[in-house]
C-alpha atoms as a PDB file:
ATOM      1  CA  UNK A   1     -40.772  13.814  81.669  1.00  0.00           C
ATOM      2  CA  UNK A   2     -43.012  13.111  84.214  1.00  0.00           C
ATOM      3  CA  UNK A   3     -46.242  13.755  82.117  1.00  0.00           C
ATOM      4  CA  UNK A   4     -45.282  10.591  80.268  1.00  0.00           C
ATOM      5  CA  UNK A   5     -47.642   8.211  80.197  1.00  0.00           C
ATOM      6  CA  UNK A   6     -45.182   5.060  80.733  1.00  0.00           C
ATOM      7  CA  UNK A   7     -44.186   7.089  84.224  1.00  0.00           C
ATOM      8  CA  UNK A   8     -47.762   7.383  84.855  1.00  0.00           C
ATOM      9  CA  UNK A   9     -48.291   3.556  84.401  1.00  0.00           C
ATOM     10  CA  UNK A  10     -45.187   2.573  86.980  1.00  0.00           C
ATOM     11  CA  UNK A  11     -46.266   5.192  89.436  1.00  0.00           C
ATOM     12  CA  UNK A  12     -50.126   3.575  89.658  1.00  0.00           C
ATOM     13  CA  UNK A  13     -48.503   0.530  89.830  1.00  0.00           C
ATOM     14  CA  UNK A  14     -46.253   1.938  92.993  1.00  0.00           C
ATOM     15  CA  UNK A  15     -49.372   3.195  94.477  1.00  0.00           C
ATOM     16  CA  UNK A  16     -47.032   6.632  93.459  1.00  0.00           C
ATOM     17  CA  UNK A  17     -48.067  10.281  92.040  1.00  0.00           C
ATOM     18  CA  UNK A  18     -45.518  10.748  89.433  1.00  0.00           C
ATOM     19  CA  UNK A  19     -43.657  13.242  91.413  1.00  0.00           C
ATOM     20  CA  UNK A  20     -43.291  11.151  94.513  1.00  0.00           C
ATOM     21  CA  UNK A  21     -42.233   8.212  91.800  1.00  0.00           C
ATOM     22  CA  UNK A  22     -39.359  10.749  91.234  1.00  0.00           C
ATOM     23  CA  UNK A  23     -38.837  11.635  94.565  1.00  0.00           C
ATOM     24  CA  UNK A  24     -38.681   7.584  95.225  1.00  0.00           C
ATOM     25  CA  UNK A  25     -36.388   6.848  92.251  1.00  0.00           C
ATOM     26  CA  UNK A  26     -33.816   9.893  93.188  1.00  0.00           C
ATOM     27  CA  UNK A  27     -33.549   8.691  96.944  1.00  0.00           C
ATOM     28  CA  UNK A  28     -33.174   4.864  96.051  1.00  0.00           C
ATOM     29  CA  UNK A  29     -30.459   5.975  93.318  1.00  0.00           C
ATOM     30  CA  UNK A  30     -28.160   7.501  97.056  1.00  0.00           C
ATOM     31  CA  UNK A  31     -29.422  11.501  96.608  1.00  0.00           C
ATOM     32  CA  UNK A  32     -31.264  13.287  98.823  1.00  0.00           C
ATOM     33  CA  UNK A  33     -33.681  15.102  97.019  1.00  0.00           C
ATOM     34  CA  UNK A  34     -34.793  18.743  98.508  1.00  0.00           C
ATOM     35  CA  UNK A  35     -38.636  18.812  99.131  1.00  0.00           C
ATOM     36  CA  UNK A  36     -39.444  22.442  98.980  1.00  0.00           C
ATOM     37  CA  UNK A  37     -43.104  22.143  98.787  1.00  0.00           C
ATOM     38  CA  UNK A  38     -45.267  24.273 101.202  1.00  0.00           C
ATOM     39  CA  UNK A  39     -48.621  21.812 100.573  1.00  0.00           C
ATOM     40  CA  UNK A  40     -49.208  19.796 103.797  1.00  0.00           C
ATOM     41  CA  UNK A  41     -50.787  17.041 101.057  1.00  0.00           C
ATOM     42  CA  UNK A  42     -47.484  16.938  98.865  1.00  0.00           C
ATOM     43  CA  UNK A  43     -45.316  17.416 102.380  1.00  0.00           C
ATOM     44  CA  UNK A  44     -47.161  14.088 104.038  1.00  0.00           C
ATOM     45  CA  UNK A  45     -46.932  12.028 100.225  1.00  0.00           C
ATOM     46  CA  UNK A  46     -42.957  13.001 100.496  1.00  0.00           C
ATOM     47  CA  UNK A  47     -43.061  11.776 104.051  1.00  0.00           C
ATOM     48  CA  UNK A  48     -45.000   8.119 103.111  1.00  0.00           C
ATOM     49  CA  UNK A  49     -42.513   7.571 100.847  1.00  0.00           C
ATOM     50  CA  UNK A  50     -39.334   8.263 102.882  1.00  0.00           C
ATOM     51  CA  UNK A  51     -40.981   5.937 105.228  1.00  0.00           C
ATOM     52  CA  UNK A  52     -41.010   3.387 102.885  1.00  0.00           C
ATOM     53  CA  UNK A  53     -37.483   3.391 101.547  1.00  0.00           C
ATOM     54  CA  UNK A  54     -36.045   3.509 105.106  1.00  0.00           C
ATOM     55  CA  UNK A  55     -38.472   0.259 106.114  1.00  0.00           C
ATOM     56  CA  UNK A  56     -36.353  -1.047 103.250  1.00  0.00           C
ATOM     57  CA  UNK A  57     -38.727  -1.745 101.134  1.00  0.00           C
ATOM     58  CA  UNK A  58     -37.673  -2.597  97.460  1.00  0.00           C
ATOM     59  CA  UNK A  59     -39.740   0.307  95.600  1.00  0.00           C
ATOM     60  CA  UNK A  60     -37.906  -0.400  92.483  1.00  0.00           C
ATOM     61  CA  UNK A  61     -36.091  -3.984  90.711  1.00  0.00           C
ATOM     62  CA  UNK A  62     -33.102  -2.955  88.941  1.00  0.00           C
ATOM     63  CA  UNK A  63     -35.051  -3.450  85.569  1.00  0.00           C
ATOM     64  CA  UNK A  64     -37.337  -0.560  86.812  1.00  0.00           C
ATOM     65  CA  UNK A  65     -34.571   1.691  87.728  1.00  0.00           C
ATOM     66  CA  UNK A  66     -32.973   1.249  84.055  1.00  0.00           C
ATOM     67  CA  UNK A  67     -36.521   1.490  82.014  1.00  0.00           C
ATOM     68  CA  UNK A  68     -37.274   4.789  84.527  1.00  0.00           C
ATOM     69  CA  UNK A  69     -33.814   6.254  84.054  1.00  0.00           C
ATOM     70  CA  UNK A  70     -34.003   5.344  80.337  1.00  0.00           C
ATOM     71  CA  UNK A  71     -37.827   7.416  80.035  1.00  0.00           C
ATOM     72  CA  UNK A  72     -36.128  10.325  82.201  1.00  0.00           C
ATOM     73  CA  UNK A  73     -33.635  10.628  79.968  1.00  0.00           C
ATOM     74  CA  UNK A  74     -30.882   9.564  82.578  1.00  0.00           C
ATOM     75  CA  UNK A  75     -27.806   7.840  80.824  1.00  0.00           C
ATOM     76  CA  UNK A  76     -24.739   6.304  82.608  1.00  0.00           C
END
């Protein structure tokens, strides 16, 4: 799912990889997502965006949440 090219697109726009995008989207949706990476690049991306969800920034609008839950494949 996260090869899709309308992830992709929201992610750039995010100044997001994909996979932080999904890292992003879990924590803003309450979960705490496990980070079991061992690259000090991916570890410090994880990191940057923690730091901006607990700044409260609004990463997501709630029409991003449902179009990005929608391409995930995440229903109600």
């Amino acid at each position: 799912a996260l090869a899709r090219p309308e992830i992709a697109k929201i992610a750039d726009g995010k100044d997001l990889t994909p996979q932080t995008l999904m890292y992003a989207f879990m924590m803003s949706m309450g979960h705490t997502p496990l980070d079991g990476t061992t690259s000090k690049v991916h570890m410090m991306e994880d990191i940057a965006v923690m730091e901006r969800i607990q700044s409260e920034e609004e990463i997501f609008n709630p029409s991003e949440m449902e179009e990005i839950a929608f391409l995930l494949g995440i229903t109600k």
